[in-house]
Protein backbone atom coordinates (compact mmCIF):
# COMPACT_ATOMS: atom_id res chain seq x y z
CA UNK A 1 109.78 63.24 81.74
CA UNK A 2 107.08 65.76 83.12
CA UNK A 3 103.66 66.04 81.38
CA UNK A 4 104.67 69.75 82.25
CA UNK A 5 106.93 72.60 80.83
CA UNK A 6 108.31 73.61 83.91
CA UNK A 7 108.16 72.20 87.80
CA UNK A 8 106.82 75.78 88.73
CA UNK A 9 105.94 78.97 87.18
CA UNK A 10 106.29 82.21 89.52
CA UNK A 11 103.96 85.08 88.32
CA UNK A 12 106.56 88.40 89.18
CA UNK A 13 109.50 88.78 90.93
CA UNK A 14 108.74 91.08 93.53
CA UNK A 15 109.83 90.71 97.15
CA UNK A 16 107.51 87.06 97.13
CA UNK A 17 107.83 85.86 93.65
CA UNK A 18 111.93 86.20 94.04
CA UNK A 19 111.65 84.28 97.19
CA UNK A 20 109.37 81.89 95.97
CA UNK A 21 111.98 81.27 92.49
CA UNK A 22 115.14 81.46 94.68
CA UNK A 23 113.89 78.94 96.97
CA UNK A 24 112.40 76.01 94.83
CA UNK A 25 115.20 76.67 92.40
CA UNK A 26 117.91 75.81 95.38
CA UNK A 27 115.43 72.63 95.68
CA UNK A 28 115.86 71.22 92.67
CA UNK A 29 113.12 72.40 90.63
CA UNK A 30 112.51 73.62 87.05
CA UNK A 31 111.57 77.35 87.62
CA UNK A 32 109.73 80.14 85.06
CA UNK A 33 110.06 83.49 86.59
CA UNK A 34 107.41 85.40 84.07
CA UNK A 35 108.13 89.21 84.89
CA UNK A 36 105.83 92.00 83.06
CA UNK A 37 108.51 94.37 82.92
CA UNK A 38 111.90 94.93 81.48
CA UNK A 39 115.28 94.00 82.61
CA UNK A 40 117.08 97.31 84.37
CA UNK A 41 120.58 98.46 84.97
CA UNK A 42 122.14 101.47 85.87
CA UNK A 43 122.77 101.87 81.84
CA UNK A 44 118.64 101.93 81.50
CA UNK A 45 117.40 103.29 84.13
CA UNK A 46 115.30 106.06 83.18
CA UNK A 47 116.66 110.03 83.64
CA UNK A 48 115.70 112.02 81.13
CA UNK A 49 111.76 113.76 80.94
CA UNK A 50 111.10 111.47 77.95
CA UNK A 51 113.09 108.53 79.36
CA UNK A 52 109.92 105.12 79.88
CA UNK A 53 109.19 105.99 83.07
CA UNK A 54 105.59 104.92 83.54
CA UNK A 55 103.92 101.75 82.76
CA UNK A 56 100.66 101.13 81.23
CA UNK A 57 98.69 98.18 81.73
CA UNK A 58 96.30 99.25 79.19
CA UNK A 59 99.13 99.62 76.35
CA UNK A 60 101.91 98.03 78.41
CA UNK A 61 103.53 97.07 74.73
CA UNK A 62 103.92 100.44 74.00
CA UNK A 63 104.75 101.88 77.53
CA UNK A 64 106.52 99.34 79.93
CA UNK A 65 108.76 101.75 81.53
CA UNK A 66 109.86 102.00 85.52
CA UNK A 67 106.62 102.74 87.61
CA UNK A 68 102.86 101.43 87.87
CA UNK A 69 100.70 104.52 88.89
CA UNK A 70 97.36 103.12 88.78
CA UNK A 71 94.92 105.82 89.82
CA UNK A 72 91.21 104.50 91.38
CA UNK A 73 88.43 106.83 91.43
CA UNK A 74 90.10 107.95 95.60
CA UNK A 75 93.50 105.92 95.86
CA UNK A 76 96.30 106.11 93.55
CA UNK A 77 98.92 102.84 93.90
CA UNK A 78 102.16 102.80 93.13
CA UNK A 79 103.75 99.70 92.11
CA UNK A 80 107.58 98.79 90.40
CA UNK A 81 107.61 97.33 87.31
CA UNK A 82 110.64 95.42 85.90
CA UNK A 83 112.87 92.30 87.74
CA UNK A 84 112.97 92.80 91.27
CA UNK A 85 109.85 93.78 91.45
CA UNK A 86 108.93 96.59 94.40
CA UNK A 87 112.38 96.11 95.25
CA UNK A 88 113.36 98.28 92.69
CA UNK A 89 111.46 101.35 93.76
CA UNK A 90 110.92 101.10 97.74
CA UNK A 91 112.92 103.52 100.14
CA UNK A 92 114.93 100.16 100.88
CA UNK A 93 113.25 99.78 104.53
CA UNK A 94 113.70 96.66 105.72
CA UNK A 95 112.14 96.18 108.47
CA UNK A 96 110.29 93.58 110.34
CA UNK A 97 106.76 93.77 111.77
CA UNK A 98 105.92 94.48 115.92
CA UNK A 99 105.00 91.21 117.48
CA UNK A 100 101.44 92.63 118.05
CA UNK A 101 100.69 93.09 114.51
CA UNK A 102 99.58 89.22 114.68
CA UNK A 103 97.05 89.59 117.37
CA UNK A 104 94.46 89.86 115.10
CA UNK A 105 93.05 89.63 111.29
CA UNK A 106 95.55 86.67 110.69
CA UNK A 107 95.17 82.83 110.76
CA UNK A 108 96.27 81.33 113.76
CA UNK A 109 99.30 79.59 112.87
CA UNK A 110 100.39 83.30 111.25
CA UNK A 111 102.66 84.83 114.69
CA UNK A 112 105.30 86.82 115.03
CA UNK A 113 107.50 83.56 116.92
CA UNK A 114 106.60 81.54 113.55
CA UNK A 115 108.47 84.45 111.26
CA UNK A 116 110.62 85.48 113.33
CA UNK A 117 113.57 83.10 111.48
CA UNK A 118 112.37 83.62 108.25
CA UNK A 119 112.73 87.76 109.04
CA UNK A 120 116.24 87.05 110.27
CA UNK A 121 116.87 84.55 106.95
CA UNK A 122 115.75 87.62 104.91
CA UNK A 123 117.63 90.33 106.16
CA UNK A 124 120.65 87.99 105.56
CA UNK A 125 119.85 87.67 102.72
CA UNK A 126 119.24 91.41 101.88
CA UNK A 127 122.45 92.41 103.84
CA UNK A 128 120.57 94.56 106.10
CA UNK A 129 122.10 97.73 107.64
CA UNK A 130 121.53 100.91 109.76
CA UNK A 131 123.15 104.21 108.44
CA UNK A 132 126.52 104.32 110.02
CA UNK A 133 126.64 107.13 112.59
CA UNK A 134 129.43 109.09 110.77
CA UNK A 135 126.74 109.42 107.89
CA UNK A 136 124.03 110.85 109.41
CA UNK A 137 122.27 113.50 106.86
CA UNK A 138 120.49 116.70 107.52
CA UNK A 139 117.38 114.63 108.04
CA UNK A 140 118.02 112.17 110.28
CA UNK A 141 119.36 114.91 112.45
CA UNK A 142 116.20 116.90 112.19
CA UNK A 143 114.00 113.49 113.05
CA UNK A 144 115.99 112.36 116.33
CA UNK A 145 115.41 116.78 117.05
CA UNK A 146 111.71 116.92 116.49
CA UNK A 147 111.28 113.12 118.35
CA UNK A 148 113.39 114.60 121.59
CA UNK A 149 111.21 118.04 121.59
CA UNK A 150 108.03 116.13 121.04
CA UNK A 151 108.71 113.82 124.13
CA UNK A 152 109.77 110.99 121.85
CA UNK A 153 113.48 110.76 122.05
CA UNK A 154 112.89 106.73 123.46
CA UNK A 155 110.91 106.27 120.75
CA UNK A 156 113.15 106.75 117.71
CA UNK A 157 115.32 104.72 115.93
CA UNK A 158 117.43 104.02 113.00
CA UNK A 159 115.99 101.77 111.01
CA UNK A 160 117.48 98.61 108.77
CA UNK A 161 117.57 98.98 105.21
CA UNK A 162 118.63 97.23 102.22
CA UNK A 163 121.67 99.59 101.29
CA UNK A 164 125.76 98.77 101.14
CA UNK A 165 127.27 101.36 103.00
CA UNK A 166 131.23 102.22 103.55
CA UNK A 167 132.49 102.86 106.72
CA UNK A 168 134.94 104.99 106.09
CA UNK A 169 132.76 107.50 103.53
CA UNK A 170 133.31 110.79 104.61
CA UNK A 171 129.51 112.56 104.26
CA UNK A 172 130.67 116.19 104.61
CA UNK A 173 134.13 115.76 102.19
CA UNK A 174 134.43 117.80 98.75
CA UNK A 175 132.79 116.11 96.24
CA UNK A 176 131.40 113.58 98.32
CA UNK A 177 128.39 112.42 96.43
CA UNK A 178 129.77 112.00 93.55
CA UNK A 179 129.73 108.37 91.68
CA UNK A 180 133.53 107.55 91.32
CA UNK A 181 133.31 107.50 95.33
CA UNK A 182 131.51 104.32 95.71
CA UNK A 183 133.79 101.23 96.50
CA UNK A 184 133.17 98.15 93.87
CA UNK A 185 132.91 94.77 95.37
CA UNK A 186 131.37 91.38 94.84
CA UNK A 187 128.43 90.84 96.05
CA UNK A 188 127.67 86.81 98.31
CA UNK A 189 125.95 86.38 95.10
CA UNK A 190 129.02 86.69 92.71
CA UNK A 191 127.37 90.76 91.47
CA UNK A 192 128.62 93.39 91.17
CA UNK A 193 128.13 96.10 93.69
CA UNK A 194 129.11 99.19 94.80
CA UNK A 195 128.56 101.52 98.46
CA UNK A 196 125.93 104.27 98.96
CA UNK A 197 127.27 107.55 98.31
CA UNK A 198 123.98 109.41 99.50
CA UNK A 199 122.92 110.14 96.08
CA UNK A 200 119.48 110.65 97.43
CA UNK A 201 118.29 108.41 93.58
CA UNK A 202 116.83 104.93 96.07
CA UNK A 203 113.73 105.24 94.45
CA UNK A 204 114.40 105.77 90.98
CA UNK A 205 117.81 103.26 90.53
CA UNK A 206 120.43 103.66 92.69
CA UNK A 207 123.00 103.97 89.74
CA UNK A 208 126.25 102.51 91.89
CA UNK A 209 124.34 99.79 92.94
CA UNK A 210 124.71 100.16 96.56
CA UNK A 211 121.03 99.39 96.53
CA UNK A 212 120.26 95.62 97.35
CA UNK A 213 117.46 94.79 94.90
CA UNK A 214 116.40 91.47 94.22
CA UNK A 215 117.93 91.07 90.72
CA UNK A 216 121.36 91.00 93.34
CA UNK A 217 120.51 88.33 95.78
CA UNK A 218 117.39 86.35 95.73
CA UNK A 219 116.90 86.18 91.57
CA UNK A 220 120.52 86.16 91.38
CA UNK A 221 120.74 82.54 93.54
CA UNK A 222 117.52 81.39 91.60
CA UNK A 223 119.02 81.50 87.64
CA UNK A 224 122.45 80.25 89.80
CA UNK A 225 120.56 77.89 89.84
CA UNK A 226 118.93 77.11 86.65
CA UNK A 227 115.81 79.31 87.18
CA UNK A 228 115.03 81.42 84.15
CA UNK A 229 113.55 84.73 84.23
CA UNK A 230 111.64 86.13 81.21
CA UNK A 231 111.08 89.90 81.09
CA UNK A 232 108.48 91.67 79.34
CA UNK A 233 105.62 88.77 79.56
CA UNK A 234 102.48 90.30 81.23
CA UNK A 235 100.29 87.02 82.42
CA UNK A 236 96.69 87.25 81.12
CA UNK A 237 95.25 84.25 82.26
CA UNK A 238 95.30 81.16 84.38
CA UNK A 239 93.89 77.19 83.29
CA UNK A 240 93.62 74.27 84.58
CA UNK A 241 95.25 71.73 83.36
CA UNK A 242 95.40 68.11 84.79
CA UNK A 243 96.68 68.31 88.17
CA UNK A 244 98.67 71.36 87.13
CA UNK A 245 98.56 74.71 85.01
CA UNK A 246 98.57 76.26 81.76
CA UNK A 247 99.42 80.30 82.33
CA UNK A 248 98.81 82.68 79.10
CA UNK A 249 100.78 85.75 79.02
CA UNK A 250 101.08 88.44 76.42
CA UNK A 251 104.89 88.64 74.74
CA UNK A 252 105.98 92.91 74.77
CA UNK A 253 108.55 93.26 72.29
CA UNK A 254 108.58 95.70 69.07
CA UNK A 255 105.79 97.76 70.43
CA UNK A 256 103.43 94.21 70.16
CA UNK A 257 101.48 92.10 72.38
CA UNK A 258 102.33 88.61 71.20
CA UNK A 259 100.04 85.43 72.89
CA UNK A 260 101.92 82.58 74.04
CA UNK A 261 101.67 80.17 76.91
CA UNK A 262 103.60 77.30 78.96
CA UNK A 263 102.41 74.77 81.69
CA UNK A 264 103.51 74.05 85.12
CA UNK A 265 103.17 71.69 87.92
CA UNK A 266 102.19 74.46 90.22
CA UNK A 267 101.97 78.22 89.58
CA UNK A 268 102.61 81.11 92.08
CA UNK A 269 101.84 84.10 92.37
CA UNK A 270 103.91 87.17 93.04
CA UNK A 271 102.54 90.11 90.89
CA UNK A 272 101.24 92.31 93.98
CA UNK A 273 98.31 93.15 95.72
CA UNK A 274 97.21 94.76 92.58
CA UNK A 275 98.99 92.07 89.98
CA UNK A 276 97.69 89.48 91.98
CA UNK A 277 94.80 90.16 92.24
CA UNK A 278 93.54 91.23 89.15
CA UNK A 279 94.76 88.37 87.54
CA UNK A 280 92.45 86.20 90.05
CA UNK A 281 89.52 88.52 89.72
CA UNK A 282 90.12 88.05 85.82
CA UNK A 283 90.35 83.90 85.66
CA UNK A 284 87.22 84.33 88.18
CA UNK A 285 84.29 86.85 86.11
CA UNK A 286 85.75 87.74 82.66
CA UNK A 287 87.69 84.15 81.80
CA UNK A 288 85.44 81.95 83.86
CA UNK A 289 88.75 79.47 83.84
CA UNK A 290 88.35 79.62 88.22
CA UNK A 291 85.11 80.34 89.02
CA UNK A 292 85.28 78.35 92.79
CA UNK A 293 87.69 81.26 93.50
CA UNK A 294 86.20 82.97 96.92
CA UNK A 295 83.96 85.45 97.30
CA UNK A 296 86.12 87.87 99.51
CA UNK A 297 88.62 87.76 96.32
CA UNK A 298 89.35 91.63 95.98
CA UNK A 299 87.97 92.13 99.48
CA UNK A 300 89.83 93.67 102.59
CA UNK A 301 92.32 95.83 100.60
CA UNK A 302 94.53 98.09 102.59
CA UNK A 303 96.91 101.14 101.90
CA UNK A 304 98.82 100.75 105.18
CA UNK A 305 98.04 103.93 106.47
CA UNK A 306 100.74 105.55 103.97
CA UNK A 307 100.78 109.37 103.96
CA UNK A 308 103.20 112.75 103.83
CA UNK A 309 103.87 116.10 104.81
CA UNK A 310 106.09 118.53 102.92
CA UNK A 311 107.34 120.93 105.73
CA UNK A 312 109.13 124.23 105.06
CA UNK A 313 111.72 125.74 106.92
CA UNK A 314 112.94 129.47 106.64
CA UNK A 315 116.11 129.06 108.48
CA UNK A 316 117.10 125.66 108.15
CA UNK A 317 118.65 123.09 105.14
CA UNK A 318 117.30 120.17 104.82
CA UNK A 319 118.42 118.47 101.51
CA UNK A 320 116.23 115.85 101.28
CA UNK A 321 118.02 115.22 97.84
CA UNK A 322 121.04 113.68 99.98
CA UNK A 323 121.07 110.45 101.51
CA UNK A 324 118.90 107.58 101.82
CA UNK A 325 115.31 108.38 101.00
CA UNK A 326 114.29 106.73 104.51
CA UNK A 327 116.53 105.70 107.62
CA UNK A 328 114.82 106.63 110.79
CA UNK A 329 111.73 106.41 112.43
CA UNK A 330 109.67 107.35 115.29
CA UNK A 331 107.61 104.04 116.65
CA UNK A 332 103.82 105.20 117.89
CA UNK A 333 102.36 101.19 116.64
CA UNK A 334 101.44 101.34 120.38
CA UNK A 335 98.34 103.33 119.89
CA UNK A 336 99.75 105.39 122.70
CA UNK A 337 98.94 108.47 120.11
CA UNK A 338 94.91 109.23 119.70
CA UNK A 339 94.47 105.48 119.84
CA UNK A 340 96.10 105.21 116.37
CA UNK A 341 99.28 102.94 115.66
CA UNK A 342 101.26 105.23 113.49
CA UNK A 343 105.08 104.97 112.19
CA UNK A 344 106.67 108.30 111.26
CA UNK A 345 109.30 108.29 108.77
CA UNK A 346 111.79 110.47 107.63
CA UNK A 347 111.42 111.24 104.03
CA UNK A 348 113.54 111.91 101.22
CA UNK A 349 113.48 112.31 97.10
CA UNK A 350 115.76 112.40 94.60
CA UNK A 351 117.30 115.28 92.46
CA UNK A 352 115.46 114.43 89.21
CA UNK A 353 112.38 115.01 91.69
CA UNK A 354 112.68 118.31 93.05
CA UNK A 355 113.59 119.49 89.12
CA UNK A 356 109.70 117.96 88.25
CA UNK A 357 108.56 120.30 91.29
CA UNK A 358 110.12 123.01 90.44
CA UNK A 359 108.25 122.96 86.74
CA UNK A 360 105.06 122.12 87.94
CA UNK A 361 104.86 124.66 90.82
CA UNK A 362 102.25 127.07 90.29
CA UNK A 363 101.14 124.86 87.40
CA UNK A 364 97.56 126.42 86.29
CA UNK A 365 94.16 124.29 85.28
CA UNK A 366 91.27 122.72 86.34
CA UNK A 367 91.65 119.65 88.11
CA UNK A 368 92.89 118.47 91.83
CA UNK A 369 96.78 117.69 90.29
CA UNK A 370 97.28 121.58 89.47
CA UNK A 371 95.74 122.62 92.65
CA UNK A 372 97.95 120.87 94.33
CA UNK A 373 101.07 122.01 92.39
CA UNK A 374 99.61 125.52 93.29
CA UNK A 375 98.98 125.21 97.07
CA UNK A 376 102.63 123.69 97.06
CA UNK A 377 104.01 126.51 95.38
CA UNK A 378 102.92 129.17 97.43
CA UNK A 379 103.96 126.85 100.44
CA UNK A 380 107.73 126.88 99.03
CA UNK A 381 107.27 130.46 97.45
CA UNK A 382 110.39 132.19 98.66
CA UNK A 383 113.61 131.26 97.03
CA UNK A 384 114.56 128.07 96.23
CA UNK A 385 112.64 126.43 99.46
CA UNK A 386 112.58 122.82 98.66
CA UNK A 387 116.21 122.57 99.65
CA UNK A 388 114.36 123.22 103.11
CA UNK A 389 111.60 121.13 102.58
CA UNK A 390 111.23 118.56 105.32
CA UNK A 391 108.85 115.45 103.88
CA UNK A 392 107.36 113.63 107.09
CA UNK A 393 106.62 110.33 105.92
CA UNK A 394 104.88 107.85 108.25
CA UNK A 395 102.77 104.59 107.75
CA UNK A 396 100.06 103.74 110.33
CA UNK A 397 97.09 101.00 110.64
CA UNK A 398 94.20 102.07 108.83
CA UNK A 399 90.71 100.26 108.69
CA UNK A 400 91.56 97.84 105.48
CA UNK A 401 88.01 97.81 104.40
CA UNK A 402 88.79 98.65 100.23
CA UNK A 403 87.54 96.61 97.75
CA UNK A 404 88.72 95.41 94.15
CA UNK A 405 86.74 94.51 91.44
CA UNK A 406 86.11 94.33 87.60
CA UNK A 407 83.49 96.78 86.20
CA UNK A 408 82.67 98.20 82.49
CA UNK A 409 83.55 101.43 81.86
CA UNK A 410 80.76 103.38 80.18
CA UNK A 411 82.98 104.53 77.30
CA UNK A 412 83.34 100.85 77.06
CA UNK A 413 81.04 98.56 78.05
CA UNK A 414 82.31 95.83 76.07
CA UNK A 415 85.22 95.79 78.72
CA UNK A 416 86.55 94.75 81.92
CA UNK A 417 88.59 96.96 83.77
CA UNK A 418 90.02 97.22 87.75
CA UNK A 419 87.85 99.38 89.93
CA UNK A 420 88.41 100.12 93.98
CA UNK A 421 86.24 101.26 96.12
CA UNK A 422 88.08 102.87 99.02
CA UNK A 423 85.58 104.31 101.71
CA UNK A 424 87.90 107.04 103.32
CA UNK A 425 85.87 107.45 106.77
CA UNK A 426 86.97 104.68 109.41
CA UNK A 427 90.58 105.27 108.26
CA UNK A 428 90.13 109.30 108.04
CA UNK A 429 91.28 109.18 112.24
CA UNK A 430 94.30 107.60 111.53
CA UNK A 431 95.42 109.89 108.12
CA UNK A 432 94.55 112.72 110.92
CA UNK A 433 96.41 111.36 113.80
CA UNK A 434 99.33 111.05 110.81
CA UNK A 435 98.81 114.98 110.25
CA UNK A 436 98.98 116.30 113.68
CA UNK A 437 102.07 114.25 114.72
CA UNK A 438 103.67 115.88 111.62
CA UNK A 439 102.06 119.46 112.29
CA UNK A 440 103.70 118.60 116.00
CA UNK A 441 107.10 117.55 114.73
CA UNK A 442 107.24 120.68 112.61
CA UNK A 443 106.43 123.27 115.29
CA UNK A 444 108.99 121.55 117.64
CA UNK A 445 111.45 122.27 114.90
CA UNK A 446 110.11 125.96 113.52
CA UNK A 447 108.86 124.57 110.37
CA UNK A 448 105.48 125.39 107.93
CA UNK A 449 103.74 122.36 107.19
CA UNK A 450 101.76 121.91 104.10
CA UNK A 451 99.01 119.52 104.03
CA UNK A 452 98.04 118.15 100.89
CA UNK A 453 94.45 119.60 99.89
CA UNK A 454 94.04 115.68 98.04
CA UNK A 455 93.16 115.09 101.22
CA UNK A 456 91.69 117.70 103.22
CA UNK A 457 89.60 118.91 100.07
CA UNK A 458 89.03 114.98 98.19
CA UNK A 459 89.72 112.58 100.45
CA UNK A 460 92.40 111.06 97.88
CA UNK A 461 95.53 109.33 98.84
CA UNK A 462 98.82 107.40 97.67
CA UNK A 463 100.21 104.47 98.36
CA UNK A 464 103.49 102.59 97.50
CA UNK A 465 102.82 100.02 99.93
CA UNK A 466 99.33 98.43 98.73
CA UNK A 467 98.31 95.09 100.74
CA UNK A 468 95.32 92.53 100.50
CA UNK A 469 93.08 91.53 98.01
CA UNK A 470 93.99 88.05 98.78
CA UNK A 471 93.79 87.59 101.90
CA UNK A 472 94.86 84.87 104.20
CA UNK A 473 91.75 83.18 105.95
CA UNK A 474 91.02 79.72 107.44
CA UNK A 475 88.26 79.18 105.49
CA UNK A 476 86.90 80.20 101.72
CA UNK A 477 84.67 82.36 104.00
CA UNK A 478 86.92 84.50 105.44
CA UNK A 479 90.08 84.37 103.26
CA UNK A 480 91.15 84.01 99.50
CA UNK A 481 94.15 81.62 100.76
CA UNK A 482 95.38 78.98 103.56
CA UNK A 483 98.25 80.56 105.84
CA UNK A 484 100.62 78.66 103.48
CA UNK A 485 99.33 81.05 100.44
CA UNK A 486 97.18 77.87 99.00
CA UNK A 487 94.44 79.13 97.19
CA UNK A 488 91.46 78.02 98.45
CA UNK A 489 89.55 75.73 96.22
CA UNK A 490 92.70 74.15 93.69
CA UNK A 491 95.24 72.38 94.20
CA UNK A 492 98.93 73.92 93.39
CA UNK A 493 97.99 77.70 92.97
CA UNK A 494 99.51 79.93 95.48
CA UNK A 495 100.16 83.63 96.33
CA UNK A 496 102.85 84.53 97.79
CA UNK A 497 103.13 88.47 97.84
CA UNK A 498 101.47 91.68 99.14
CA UNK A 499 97.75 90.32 98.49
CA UNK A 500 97.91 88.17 100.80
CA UNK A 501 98.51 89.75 104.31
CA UNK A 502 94.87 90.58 105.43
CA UNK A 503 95.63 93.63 107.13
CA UNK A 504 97.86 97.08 107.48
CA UNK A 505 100.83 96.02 109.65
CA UNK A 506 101.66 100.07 109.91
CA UNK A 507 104.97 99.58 108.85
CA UNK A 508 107.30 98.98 105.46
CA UNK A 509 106.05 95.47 104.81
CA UNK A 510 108.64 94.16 101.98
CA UNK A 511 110.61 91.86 105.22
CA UNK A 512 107.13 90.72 106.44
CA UNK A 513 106.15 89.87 102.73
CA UNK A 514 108.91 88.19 102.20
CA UNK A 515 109.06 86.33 105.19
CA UNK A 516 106.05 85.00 104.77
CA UNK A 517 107.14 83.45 101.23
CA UNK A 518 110.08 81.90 102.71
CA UNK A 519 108.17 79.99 105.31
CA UNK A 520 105.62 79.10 102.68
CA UNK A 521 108.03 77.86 100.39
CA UNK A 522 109.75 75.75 102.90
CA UNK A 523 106.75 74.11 104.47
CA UNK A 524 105.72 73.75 100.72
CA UNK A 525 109.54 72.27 99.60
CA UNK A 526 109.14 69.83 102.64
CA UNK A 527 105.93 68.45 101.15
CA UNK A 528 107.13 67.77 98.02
């Protein structure tokens, strides 16, 4: 019998924790998957204005709803909360990264040749697919228009995403989007499923389940086989114990934070490149339970170059309601634009969205929030214009130079709390090479672009696609972990997530996260 509770304890179930779980659960192990948040299904998922749509991590007993926002004093992150992870928020991009992303910043046995089966095993897995050309929205039709105009017609492409689609939907038919149209099936994974109907809701639950989140495929094959998955148990603290691990976690049920803990052989982590690593930077200078940890813990945090750009058209609708939120792209990773490697995105947001808009346009008050809900609104002032509102999305390679950290508040002082420091200027050319391709896209096509005065007035940004914190290195020197996700310094503690890719691949990077977590788990599995 083991001197331990479980084999292996798997801190979230994001896009690397469900890998990790899936995979040492198919090996025979005893696997804890210790998620934060709740449990979701198209019953729960939030709809209504005083539906739990936010989490706190300050009261997380009291508010454990859909979405992290964590806002830093310049970056705001947003982060899923619940089983799956990321996976139930993302714009279902699934996409792996250019070969040249590996030329630099990673350890050498980290190439694209290495992952390369491991990005194939995932989008398997994931059940991959392009929008089927007898679906193609409003939006995608407006992308491949602006690419040709701009000179960039051999540059875009659909893109693979993590959506069910069926072939013989009919996008322009009566009724179309409505929910009785999606076809039921079972899924490889014996769940139930259904195909996209272009309900525009990816990011908020995808209500017919045509969306293939991880509680359908990779968490689904882990408690197939025996792993078990505990919602609503935020992890506090990690302890050595032995040669293995006692993890303390805080219990959220009835509006209470109840303490309890369990030990493992080995313990990985899959929170995030925010979960992760606070829960290192805690155990390191407020526990004092891993003090070895390394000194770049927190260090080399990146927001993957993530920005957009409503644009407003007079004569043209868009419906960026309809559809999935992302399916195309135009690829500039070259740096054959300004000498920046940028990824431009179609964008799209769901109905529930454009009602929140539509309230808070013109919103009055101090503050940058209503100035921005002002500036909008006179953007979209003339009828209802957000039905022509174009959102350029795009991702690019920015100069991953933030930092985490715990300081003391002075209201306070007796506490520890996450800080950032994100020093806008050496990634401020590549936001701005991001504008003007979108100011260039929308003059191609006749449209008014707004640019967000968060950043031309603050310097403030958001991100959904946070990375580092943890990064890989060879040594403690230069990295938090080994290229297999070992933390440096002990012996069975990993991260597998987000936190550990040490710079902006300038892409979606769920496949490349992922794909690292399969190859760690395998070369870890062989080990055993």
């Amino acid at each position: 019998m083991s001197a331990y509770d479980f084999d292996v304890v798997v801190v979230g179930s994001g896009f690397g924790g469900a890998v990790s779980a899936c995979r040492f659960a198919e090996h025979g192990m005893k696997v804890l998957v210790l998620e934060r948040g709740r449990r979701w299904s198209p019953e729960t998922y939030p709809r209504a204005p005083d539906d739990p749509w936010l989490w706190d991590q300050d009261a997380p007993h009291l508010f454990n709803g859909w979405a992290d926002l964590r806002t830093f004093e310049t970056m705001w992150v947003a982060t899923g909360a619940g089983v799956g992870g990321g996976s139930l928020i993302y714009a279902n991009i699934s996409v792996p990264a250019e070969p040249g992303a590996f030329a630099r910043g990673w350890p050498p046995a980290i190439v694209y040749k290495e992952l390369q089966p491991y990005y194939e095993r995932v989008g398997q897995m994931l059940n991959v697919q392009v929008l089927p050309d007898n679906q193609l929205n409003p939006r995608f039709k407006l992308m491949r228009e602006a690419a040709e105009k701009c000179g960039w017609g051999n540059r875009f492409r659909k893109l693979p995403i993590a959506v069910t689609f069926d072939p013989d939907f009919v996008l322009d038919a009566p009724g179309a989007r409505d929910d009785r149209n999606s076809k039921h099936h079972r899924n490889a994974f014996g769940r139930e499923q259904g195909t996209c109907v272009h309900c525009g809701n990816c990011d908020i639950g995808c209500q017919v389940r045509a969306k293939n989140t991880l509680d359908l495929n990779y968490l689904a094959a882990a408690e197939d086989h025996g792993a078990e998955i505990k919602p609503l148990h935020l992890v506090m603290k990690l302890e050595p114990v032995g040669t293995g691990w006692r993890v303390h976690a805080d219990r959220l049920t009835d509006r209470r934070r109840t303490a309890c803990s369990v030990t493992a052989q080995r313990v990985v982590l899959g929170a995030g490149s925010i979960g992760s690593t606070e829960i290192l930077l805690r155990c390191r200078d407020e526990y004092r339970t891993l003090q070895k940890l390394s000194s770049r813990l927190g260090c080399g945090w990146a927001f993957n170059g993530d920005f957009v750009t409503p644009t407003f058209f007079k004569q043209r609708r868009i419906s960026p309601t309809h559809g999935p939120t992302i399916s195309c792209a135009i690829d500039l990773l070259d740096y054959s634009f300004e000498g920046q490697a940028l990824f431009i995105e179609d964008g799209g947001i769901p109905n529930l969205a454009t009602d929140f808009l539509r309230r808070q346009l013109g919103r009055r008050g101090p503050g940058i929030l209503p100035r921005l809900w002002r500036e909008l609104g006179r953007a979209a002032a003339e009828d209802d214009r957000l039905e022509s509102m174009m959102p350029w999305f795009g991702q690019a390679v920015d100069a991953a130079d933030g930092r985490m950290y715990l300081g003391r508040p002075w209201f306070a002082p007796w506490r520890h709390i996450l800080k950032m420091d994100w020093p806008y200027k050496r990634s401020a050319p590549v936001v701005n090479s991001m504008i003007e391709v979108h100011r260039r896209l929308s003059a191609a096509t006749g449209g008014e672009p707004f640019i967000p005065p968060t950043w031309t007035d603050f310097r403030r940004l958001i991100t959904p696609h946070p990375l580092g914190g943890c990064n890989m290195g060879i040594t403690p020197a230069d990295g938090v972990v080994d290229a297999d996700g070992k933390v440096f310094g002990y012996e069975n503690l990993y991260v597998m997530d987000g936190a550990v890719v040490p710079r902006a691949i300038g892409l979606n990077p769920s496949r490349t996260i992922a794909a690292l977590a399969e190859r760690n788990v395998e070369r870890l599995c062989r080990r055993a």
